[in-house]
Protein backbone atom coordinates (compact mmCIF):
# COMPACT_ATOMS: atom_id res chain seq x y z
CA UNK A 1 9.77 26.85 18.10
CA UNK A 2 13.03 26.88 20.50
CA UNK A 3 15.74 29.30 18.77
CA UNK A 4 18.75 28.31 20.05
CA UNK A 5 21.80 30.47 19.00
CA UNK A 6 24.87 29.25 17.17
CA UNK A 7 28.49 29.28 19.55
CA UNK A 8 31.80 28.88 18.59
CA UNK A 9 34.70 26.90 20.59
CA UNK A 10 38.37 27.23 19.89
CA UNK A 11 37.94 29.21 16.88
CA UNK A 12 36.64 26.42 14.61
CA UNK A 13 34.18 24.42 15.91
CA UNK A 14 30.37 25.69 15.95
CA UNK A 15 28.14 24.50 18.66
CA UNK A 16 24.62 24.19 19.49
CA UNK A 17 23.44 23.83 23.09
CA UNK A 18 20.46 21.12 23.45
CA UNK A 19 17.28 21.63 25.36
CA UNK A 20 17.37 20.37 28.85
CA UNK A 21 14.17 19.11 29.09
CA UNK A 22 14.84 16.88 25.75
CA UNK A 23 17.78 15.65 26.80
CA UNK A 24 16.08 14.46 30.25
CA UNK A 25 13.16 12.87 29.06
CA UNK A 26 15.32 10.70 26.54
CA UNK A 27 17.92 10.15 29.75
CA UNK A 28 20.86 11.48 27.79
CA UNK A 29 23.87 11.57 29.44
CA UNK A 30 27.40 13.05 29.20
CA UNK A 31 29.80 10.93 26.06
CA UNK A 32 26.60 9.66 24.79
CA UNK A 33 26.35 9.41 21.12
CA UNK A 34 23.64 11.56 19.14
CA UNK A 35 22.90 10.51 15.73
CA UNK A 36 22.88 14.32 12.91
CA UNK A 37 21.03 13.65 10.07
CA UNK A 38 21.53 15.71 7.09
CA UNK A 39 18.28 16.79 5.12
CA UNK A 40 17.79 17.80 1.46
CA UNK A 41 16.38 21.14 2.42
CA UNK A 42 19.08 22.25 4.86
CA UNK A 43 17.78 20.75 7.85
CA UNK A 44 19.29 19.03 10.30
CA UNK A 45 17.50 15.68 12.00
CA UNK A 46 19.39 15.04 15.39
CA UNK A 47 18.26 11.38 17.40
CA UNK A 48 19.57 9.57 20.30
CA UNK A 49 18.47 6.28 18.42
CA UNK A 50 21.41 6.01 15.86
CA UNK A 51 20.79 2.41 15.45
CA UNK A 52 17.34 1.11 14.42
CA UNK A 53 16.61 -1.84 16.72
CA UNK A 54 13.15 -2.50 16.10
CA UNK A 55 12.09 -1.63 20.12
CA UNK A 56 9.07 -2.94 21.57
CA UNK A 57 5.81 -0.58 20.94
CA UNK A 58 3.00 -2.39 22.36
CA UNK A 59 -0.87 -2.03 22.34
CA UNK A 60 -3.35 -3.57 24.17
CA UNK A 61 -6.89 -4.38 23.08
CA UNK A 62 -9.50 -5.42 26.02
CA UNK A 63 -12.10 -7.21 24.74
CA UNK A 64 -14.83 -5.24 26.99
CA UNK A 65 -14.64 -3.09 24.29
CA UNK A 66 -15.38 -4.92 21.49
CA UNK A 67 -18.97 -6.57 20.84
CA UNK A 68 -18.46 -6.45 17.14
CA UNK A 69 -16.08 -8.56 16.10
CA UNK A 70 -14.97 -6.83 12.47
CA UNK A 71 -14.36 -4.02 14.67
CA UNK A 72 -11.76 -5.81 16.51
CA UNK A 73 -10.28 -7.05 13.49
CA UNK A 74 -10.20 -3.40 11.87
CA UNK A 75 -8.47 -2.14 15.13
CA UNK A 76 -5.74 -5.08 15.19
CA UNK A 77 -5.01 -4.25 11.42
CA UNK A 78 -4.93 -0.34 12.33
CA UNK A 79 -2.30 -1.52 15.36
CA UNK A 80 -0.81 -3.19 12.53
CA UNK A 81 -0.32 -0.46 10.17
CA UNK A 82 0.34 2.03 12.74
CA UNK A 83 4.07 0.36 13.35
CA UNK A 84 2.99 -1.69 16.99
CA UNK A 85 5.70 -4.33 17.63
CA UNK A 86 3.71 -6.31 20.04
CA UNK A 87 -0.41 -6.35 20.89
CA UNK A 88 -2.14 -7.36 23.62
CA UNK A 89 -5.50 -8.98 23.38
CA UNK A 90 -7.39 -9.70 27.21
CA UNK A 91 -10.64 -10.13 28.48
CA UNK A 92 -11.80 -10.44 32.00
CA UNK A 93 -13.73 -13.87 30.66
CA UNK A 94 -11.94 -16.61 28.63
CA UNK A 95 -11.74 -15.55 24.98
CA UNK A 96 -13.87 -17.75 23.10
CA UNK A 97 -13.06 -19.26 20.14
CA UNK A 98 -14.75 -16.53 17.35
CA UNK A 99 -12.13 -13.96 18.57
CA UNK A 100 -9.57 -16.69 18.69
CA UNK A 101 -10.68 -17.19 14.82
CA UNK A 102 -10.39 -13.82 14.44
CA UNK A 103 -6.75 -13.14 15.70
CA UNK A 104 -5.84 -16.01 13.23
CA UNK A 105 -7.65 -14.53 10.39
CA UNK A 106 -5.58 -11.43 11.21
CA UNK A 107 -2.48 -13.61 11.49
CA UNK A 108 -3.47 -14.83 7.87
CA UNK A 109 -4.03 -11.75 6.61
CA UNK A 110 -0.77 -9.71 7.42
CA UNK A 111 3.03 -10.25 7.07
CA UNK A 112 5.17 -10.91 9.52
CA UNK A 113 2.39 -11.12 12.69
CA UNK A 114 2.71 -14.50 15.11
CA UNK A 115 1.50 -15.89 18.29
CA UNK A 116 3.64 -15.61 20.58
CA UNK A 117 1.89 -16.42 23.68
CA UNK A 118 -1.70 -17.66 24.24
CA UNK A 119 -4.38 -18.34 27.72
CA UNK A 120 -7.44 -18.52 28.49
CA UNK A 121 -7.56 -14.68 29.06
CA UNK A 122 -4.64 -13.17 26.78
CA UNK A 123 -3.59 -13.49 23.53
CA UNK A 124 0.11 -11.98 22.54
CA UNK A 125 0.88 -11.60 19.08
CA UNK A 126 4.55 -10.43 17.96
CA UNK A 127 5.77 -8.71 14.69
CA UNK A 128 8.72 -11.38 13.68
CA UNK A 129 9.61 -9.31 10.91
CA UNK A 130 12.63 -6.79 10.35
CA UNK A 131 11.21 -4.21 8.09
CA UNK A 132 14.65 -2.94 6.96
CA UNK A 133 14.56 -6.78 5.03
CA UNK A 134 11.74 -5.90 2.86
CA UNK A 135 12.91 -2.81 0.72
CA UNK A 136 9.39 -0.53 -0.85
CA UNK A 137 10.80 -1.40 -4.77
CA UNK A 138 10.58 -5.30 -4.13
CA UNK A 139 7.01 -4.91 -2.39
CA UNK A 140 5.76 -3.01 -5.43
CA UNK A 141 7.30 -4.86 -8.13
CA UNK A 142 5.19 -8.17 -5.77
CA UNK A 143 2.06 -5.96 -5.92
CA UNK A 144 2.43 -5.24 -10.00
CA UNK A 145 2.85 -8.54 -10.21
CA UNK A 146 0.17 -10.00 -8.75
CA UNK A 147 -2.58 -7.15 -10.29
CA UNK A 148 -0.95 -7.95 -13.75
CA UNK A 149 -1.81 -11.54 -13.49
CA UNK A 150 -5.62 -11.04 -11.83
CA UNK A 151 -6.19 -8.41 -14.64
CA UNK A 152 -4.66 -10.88 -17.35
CA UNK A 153 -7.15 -13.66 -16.05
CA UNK A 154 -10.21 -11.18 -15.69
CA UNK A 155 -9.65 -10.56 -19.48
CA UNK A 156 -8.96 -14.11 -20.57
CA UNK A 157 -12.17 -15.69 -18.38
CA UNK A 158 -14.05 -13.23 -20.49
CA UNK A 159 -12.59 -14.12 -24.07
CA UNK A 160 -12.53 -18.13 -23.31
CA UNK A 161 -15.56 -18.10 -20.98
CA UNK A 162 -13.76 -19.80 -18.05
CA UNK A 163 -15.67 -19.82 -15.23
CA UNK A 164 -13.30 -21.00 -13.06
CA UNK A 165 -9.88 -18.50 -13.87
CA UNK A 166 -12.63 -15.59 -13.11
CA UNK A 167 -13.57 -17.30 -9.63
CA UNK A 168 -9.80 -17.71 -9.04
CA UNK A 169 -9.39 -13.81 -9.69
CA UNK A 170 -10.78 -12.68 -6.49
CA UNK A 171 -8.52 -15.34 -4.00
CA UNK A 172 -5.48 -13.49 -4.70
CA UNK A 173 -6.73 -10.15 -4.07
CA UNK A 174 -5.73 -10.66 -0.38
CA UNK A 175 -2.29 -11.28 -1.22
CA UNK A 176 -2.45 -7.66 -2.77
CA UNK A 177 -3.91 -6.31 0.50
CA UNK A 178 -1.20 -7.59 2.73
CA UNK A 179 1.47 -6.17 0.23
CA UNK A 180 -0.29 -2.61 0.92
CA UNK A 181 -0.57 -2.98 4.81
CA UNK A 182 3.24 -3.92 4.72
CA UNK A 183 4.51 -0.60 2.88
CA UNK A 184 1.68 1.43 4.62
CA UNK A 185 3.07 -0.08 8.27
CA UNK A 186 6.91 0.30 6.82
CA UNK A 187 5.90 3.87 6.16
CA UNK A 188 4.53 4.76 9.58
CA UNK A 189 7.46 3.51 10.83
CA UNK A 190 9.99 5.24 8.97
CA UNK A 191 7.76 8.30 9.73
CA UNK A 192 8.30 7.73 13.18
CA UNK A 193 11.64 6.30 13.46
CA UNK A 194 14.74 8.20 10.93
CA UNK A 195 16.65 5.68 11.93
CA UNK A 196 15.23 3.17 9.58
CA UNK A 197 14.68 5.49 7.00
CA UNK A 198 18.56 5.51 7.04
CA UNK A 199 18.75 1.72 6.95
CA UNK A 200 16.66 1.24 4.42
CA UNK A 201 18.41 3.62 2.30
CA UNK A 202 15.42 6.09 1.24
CA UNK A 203 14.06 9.53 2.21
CA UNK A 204 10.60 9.85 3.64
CA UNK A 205 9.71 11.34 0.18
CA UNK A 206 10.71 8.52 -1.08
CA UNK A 207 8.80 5.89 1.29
CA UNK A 208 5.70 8.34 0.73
CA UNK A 209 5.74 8.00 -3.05
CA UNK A 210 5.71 3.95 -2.66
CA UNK A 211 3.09 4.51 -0.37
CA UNK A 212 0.42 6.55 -2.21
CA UNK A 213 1.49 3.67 -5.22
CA UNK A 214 0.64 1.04 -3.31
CA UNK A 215 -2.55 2.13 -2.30
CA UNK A 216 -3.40 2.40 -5.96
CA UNK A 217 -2.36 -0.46 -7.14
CA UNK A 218 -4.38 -1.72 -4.33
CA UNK A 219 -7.50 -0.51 -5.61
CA UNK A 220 -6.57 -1.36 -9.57
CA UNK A 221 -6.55 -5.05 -7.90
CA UNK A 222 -9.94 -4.33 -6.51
CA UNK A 223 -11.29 -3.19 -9.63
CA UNK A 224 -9.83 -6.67 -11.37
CA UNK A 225 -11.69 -8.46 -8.87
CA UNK A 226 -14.82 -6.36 -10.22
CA UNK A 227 -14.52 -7.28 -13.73
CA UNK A 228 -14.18 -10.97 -13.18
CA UNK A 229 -17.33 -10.94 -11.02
CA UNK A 230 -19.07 -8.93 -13.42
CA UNK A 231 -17.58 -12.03 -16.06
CA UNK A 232 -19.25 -14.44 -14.08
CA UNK A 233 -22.58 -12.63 -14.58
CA UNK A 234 -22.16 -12.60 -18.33
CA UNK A 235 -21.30 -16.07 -18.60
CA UNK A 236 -24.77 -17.17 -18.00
CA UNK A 237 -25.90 -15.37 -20.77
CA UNK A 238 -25.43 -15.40 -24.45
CA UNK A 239 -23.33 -12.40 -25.14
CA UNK A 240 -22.25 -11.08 -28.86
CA UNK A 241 -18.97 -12.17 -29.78
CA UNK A 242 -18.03 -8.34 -31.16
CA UNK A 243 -19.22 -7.12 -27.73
CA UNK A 244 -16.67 -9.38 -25.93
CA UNK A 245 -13.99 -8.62 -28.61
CA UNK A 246 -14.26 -4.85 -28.25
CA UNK A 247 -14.34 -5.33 -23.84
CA UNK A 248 -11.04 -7.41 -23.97
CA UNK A 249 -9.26 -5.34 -26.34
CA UNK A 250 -9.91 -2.17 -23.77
CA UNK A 251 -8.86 -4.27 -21.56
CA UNK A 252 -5.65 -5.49 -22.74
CA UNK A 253 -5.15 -1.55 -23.94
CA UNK A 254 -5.32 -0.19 -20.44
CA UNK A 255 -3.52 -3.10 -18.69
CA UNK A 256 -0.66 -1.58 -21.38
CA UNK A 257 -1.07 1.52 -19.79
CA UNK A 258 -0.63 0.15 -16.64
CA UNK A 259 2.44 -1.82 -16.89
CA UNK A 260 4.33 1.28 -19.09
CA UNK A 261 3.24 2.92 -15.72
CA UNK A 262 5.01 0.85 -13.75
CA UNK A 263 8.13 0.79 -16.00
CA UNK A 264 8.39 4.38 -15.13
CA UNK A 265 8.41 3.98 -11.66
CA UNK A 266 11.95 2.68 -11.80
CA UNK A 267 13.57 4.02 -15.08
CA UNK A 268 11.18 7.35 -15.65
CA UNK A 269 11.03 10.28 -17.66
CA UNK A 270 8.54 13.20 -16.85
CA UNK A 271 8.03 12.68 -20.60
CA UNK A 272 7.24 9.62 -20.48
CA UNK A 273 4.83 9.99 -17.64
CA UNK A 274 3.49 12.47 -19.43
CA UNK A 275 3.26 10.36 -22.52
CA UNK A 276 1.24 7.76 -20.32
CA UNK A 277 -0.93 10.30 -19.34
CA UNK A 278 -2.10 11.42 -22.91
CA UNK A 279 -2.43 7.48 -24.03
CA UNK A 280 -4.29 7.22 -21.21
CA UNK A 281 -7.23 9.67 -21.87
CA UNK A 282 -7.83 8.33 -25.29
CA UNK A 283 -9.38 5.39 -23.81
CA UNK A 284 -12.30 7.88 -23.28
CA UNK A 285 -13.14 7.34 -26.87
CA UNK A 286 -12.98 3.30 -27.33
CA UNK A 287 -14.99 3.04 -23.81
CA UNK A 288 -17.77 5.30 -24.97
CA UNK A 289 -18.22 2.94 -28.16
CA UNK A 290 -18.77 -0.02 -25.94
CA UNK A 291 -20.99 1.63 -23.82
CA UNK A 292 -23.22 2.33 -26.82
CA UNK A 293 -23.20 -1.28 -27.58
CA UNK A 294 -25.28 -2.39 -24.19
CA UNK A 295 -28.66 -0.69 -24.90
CA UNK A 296 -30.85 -3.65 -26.06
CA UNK A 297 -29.70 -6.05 -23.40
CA UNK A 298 -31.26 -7.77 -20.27
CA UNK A 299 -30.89 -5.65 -17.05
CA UNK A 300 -28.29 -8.01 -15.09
CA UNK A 301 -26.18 -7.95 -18.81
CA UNK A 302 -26.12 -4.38 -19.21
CA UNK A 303 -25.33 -4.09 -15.12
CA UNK A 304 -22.44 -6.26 -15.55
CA UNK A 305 -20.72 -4.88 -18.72
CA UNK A 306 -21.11 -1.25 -16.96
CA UNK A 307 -19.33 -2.59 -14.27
CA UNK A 308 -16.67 -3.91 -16.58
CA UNK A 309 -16.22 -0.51 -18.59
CA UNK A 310 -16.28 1.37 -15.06
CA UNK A 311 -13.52 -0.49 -14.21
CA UNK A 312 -11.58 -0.34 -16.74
CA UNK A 313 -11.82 3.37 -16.67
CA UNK A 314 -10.88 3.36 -13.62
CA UNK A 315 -7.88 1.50 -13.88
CA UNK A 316 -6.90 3.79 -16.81
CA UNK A 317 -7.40 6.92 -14.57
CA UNK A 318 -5.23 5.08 -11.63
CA UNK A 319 -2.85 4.75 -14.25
CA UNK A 320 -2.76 8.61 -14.41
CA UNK A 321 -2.75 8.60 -10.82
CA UNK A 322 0.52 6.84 -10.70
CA UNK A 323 1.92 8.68 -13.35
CA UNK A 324 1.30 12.23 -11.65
CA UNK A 325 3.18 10.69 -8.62
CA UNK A 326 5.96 9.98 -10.99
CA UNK A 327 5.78 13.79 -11.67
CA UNK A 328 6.03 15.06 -8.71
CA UNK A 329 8.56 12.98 -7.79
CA UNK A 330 11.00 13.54 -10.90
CA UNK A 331 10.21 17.58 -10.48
CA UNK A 332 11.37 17.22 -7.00
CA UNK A 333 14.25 15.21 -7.53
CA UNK A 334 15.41 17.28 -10.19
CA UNK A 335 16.78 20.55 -9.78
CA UNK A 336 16.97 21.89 -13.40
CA UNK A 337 13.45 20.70 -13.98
């Protein structure tokens, strides 16, 4: 750490000398504004870039280095997430059409990603999006919205034996993924950029809570996708009726959960989360009644109600998840707590 002591000029104004080296690397020069930001605890956040203009951050891929195709596709979605404004895909060879398939497939699977340019050797794809456009709260409320609906279906494909709502489930789990890559990208940027942090009107606290949300809500939708395979599985077999009752009602009783969860988010109470987290754990007690229900049946029936009771514990414990965030956040946020 540089400690830099405080001076004082015409017997009111306090001054702080900056390093030279910092102030040569960025190419400061003399009458050049600096941006001061003010933090919650006390310190001070001081950046040349007092307007956030979205500046080219490129990153280049060369196919040489990529045999494996899904590895290419995980490293364009890390490039992704990590904030890059433009990448770069060459090869010393003309690209053949797989990785062409797999740049659009990437294209497809993220928000805000384009082809901008396009040869036989290179392949330039451009983020098109202003992040400042797409505030965390909106994102999350899309992401609630969409895991509502596949856990709604999951539920009802089991109680109306609807083969083709539970295939359905699983399509829009992508849409959930590219809602979580979005806030995880808008959160490495805000980590590395203030700037847009002050744009967007929210601390990095803030942008971190949405985050770690996000990524469970992710994984709720994953788990809805789970339950409507594991649906599929039971509908070609002849299941009791009270066995279905008893899984949709746990269903429909942790999906409450969920969305009283997400209430809190934006009008919470650390009583309330605290509430949620008591209702909560007395699933434990309806899930271990179903579970004694399964011990007569067929292998793949027993396999596939598990699954469905795993999930839905799970869910139920993401709930809690979500609800601890909420905690940590309200404690944080306020100082009488």
């Amino acid at each position: 750490m540089d400690i830099r002591k405080i001076q004082m000029t015409g017997g009111s104004s306090y001054v702080l000398s900056l390093p030279k080296n910092w102030v040569r690397e960025l190419g400061i020069k003399k009458n050049d504004p600096i941006g001061v930001v003010s933090r919650p605890d006390g310190t001070l956040l001081i950046t040349p870039n007092i307007h956030y203009d979205n500046a080219a951050k490129v990153k280049e891929f060369s196919l040489k280095n990529y045999y494996d195709l899904d590895a290419l596709l995980r490293s364009l979605i890390g490039a992704y997430i990590s904030g890059f404004t433009i990448i770069k895909i060459t090869s010393a060879v003309r690209i053949s059409p797989k990785v062409r398939q797999v740049v659009r497939n990437f294209t497809q699977m993220t928000i805000g990603q384009e082809v901008a340019d396009e040869t036989d050797n290179i392949i330039l794809l451009k983020d098109i999006l202003n992040p400042a456009e797409m505030p965390f709260g909106n994102t999350i409320r899309r992401m609630y919205v969409i895991v509502k609906s596949m856990h709604e279906d999951a539920l009802s494909a089991l109680e109306q034996g609807n083969r083709e709502l539970a295939e359905e489930v699983a399509s829009r789990d992508t849409d959930v993924d590219r809602l979580h890559w979005l806030i995880h990208r808008q959160f490495s940027l805000i980590t590395d950029n203030p700037s847009l942090a002050l744009k967007m009107e929210i601390t990095p606290r803030e942008a971190s809570t949405y985050y770690q949300i996000s990524r469970i809500m992710e994984r709720i939708g994953d788990h809805a996708v789970m339950i409507a395979e594991s649906v599929l599985v039971l509908l070609d077999n002849d299941i009791d009726e009270s066995l279905i009752l008893r899984l949709t009602k746990t269903g429909e009783r942790v999906l409450q959960i969920f969305n009283t969860v997400v209430q809190e988010i934006y009008s919470g109470s650390i009583s309330g989360a605290n509430n949620i987290i008591d209702e909560a754990a007395s699933l434990e007690t309806l899930l271990h009644s179903v579970s004694e229900m399964i011990g007569k049946m067929k292998a793949d029936e027993t396999v596939a109600i598990t699954q469905i009771v795993q999930s839905i514990h799970r869910i139920g414990e993401y709930s809690i998840d979500i609800a601890e965030i909420l905690i940590n956040k309200l404690v944080a946020d306020d100082p009488l707590c």
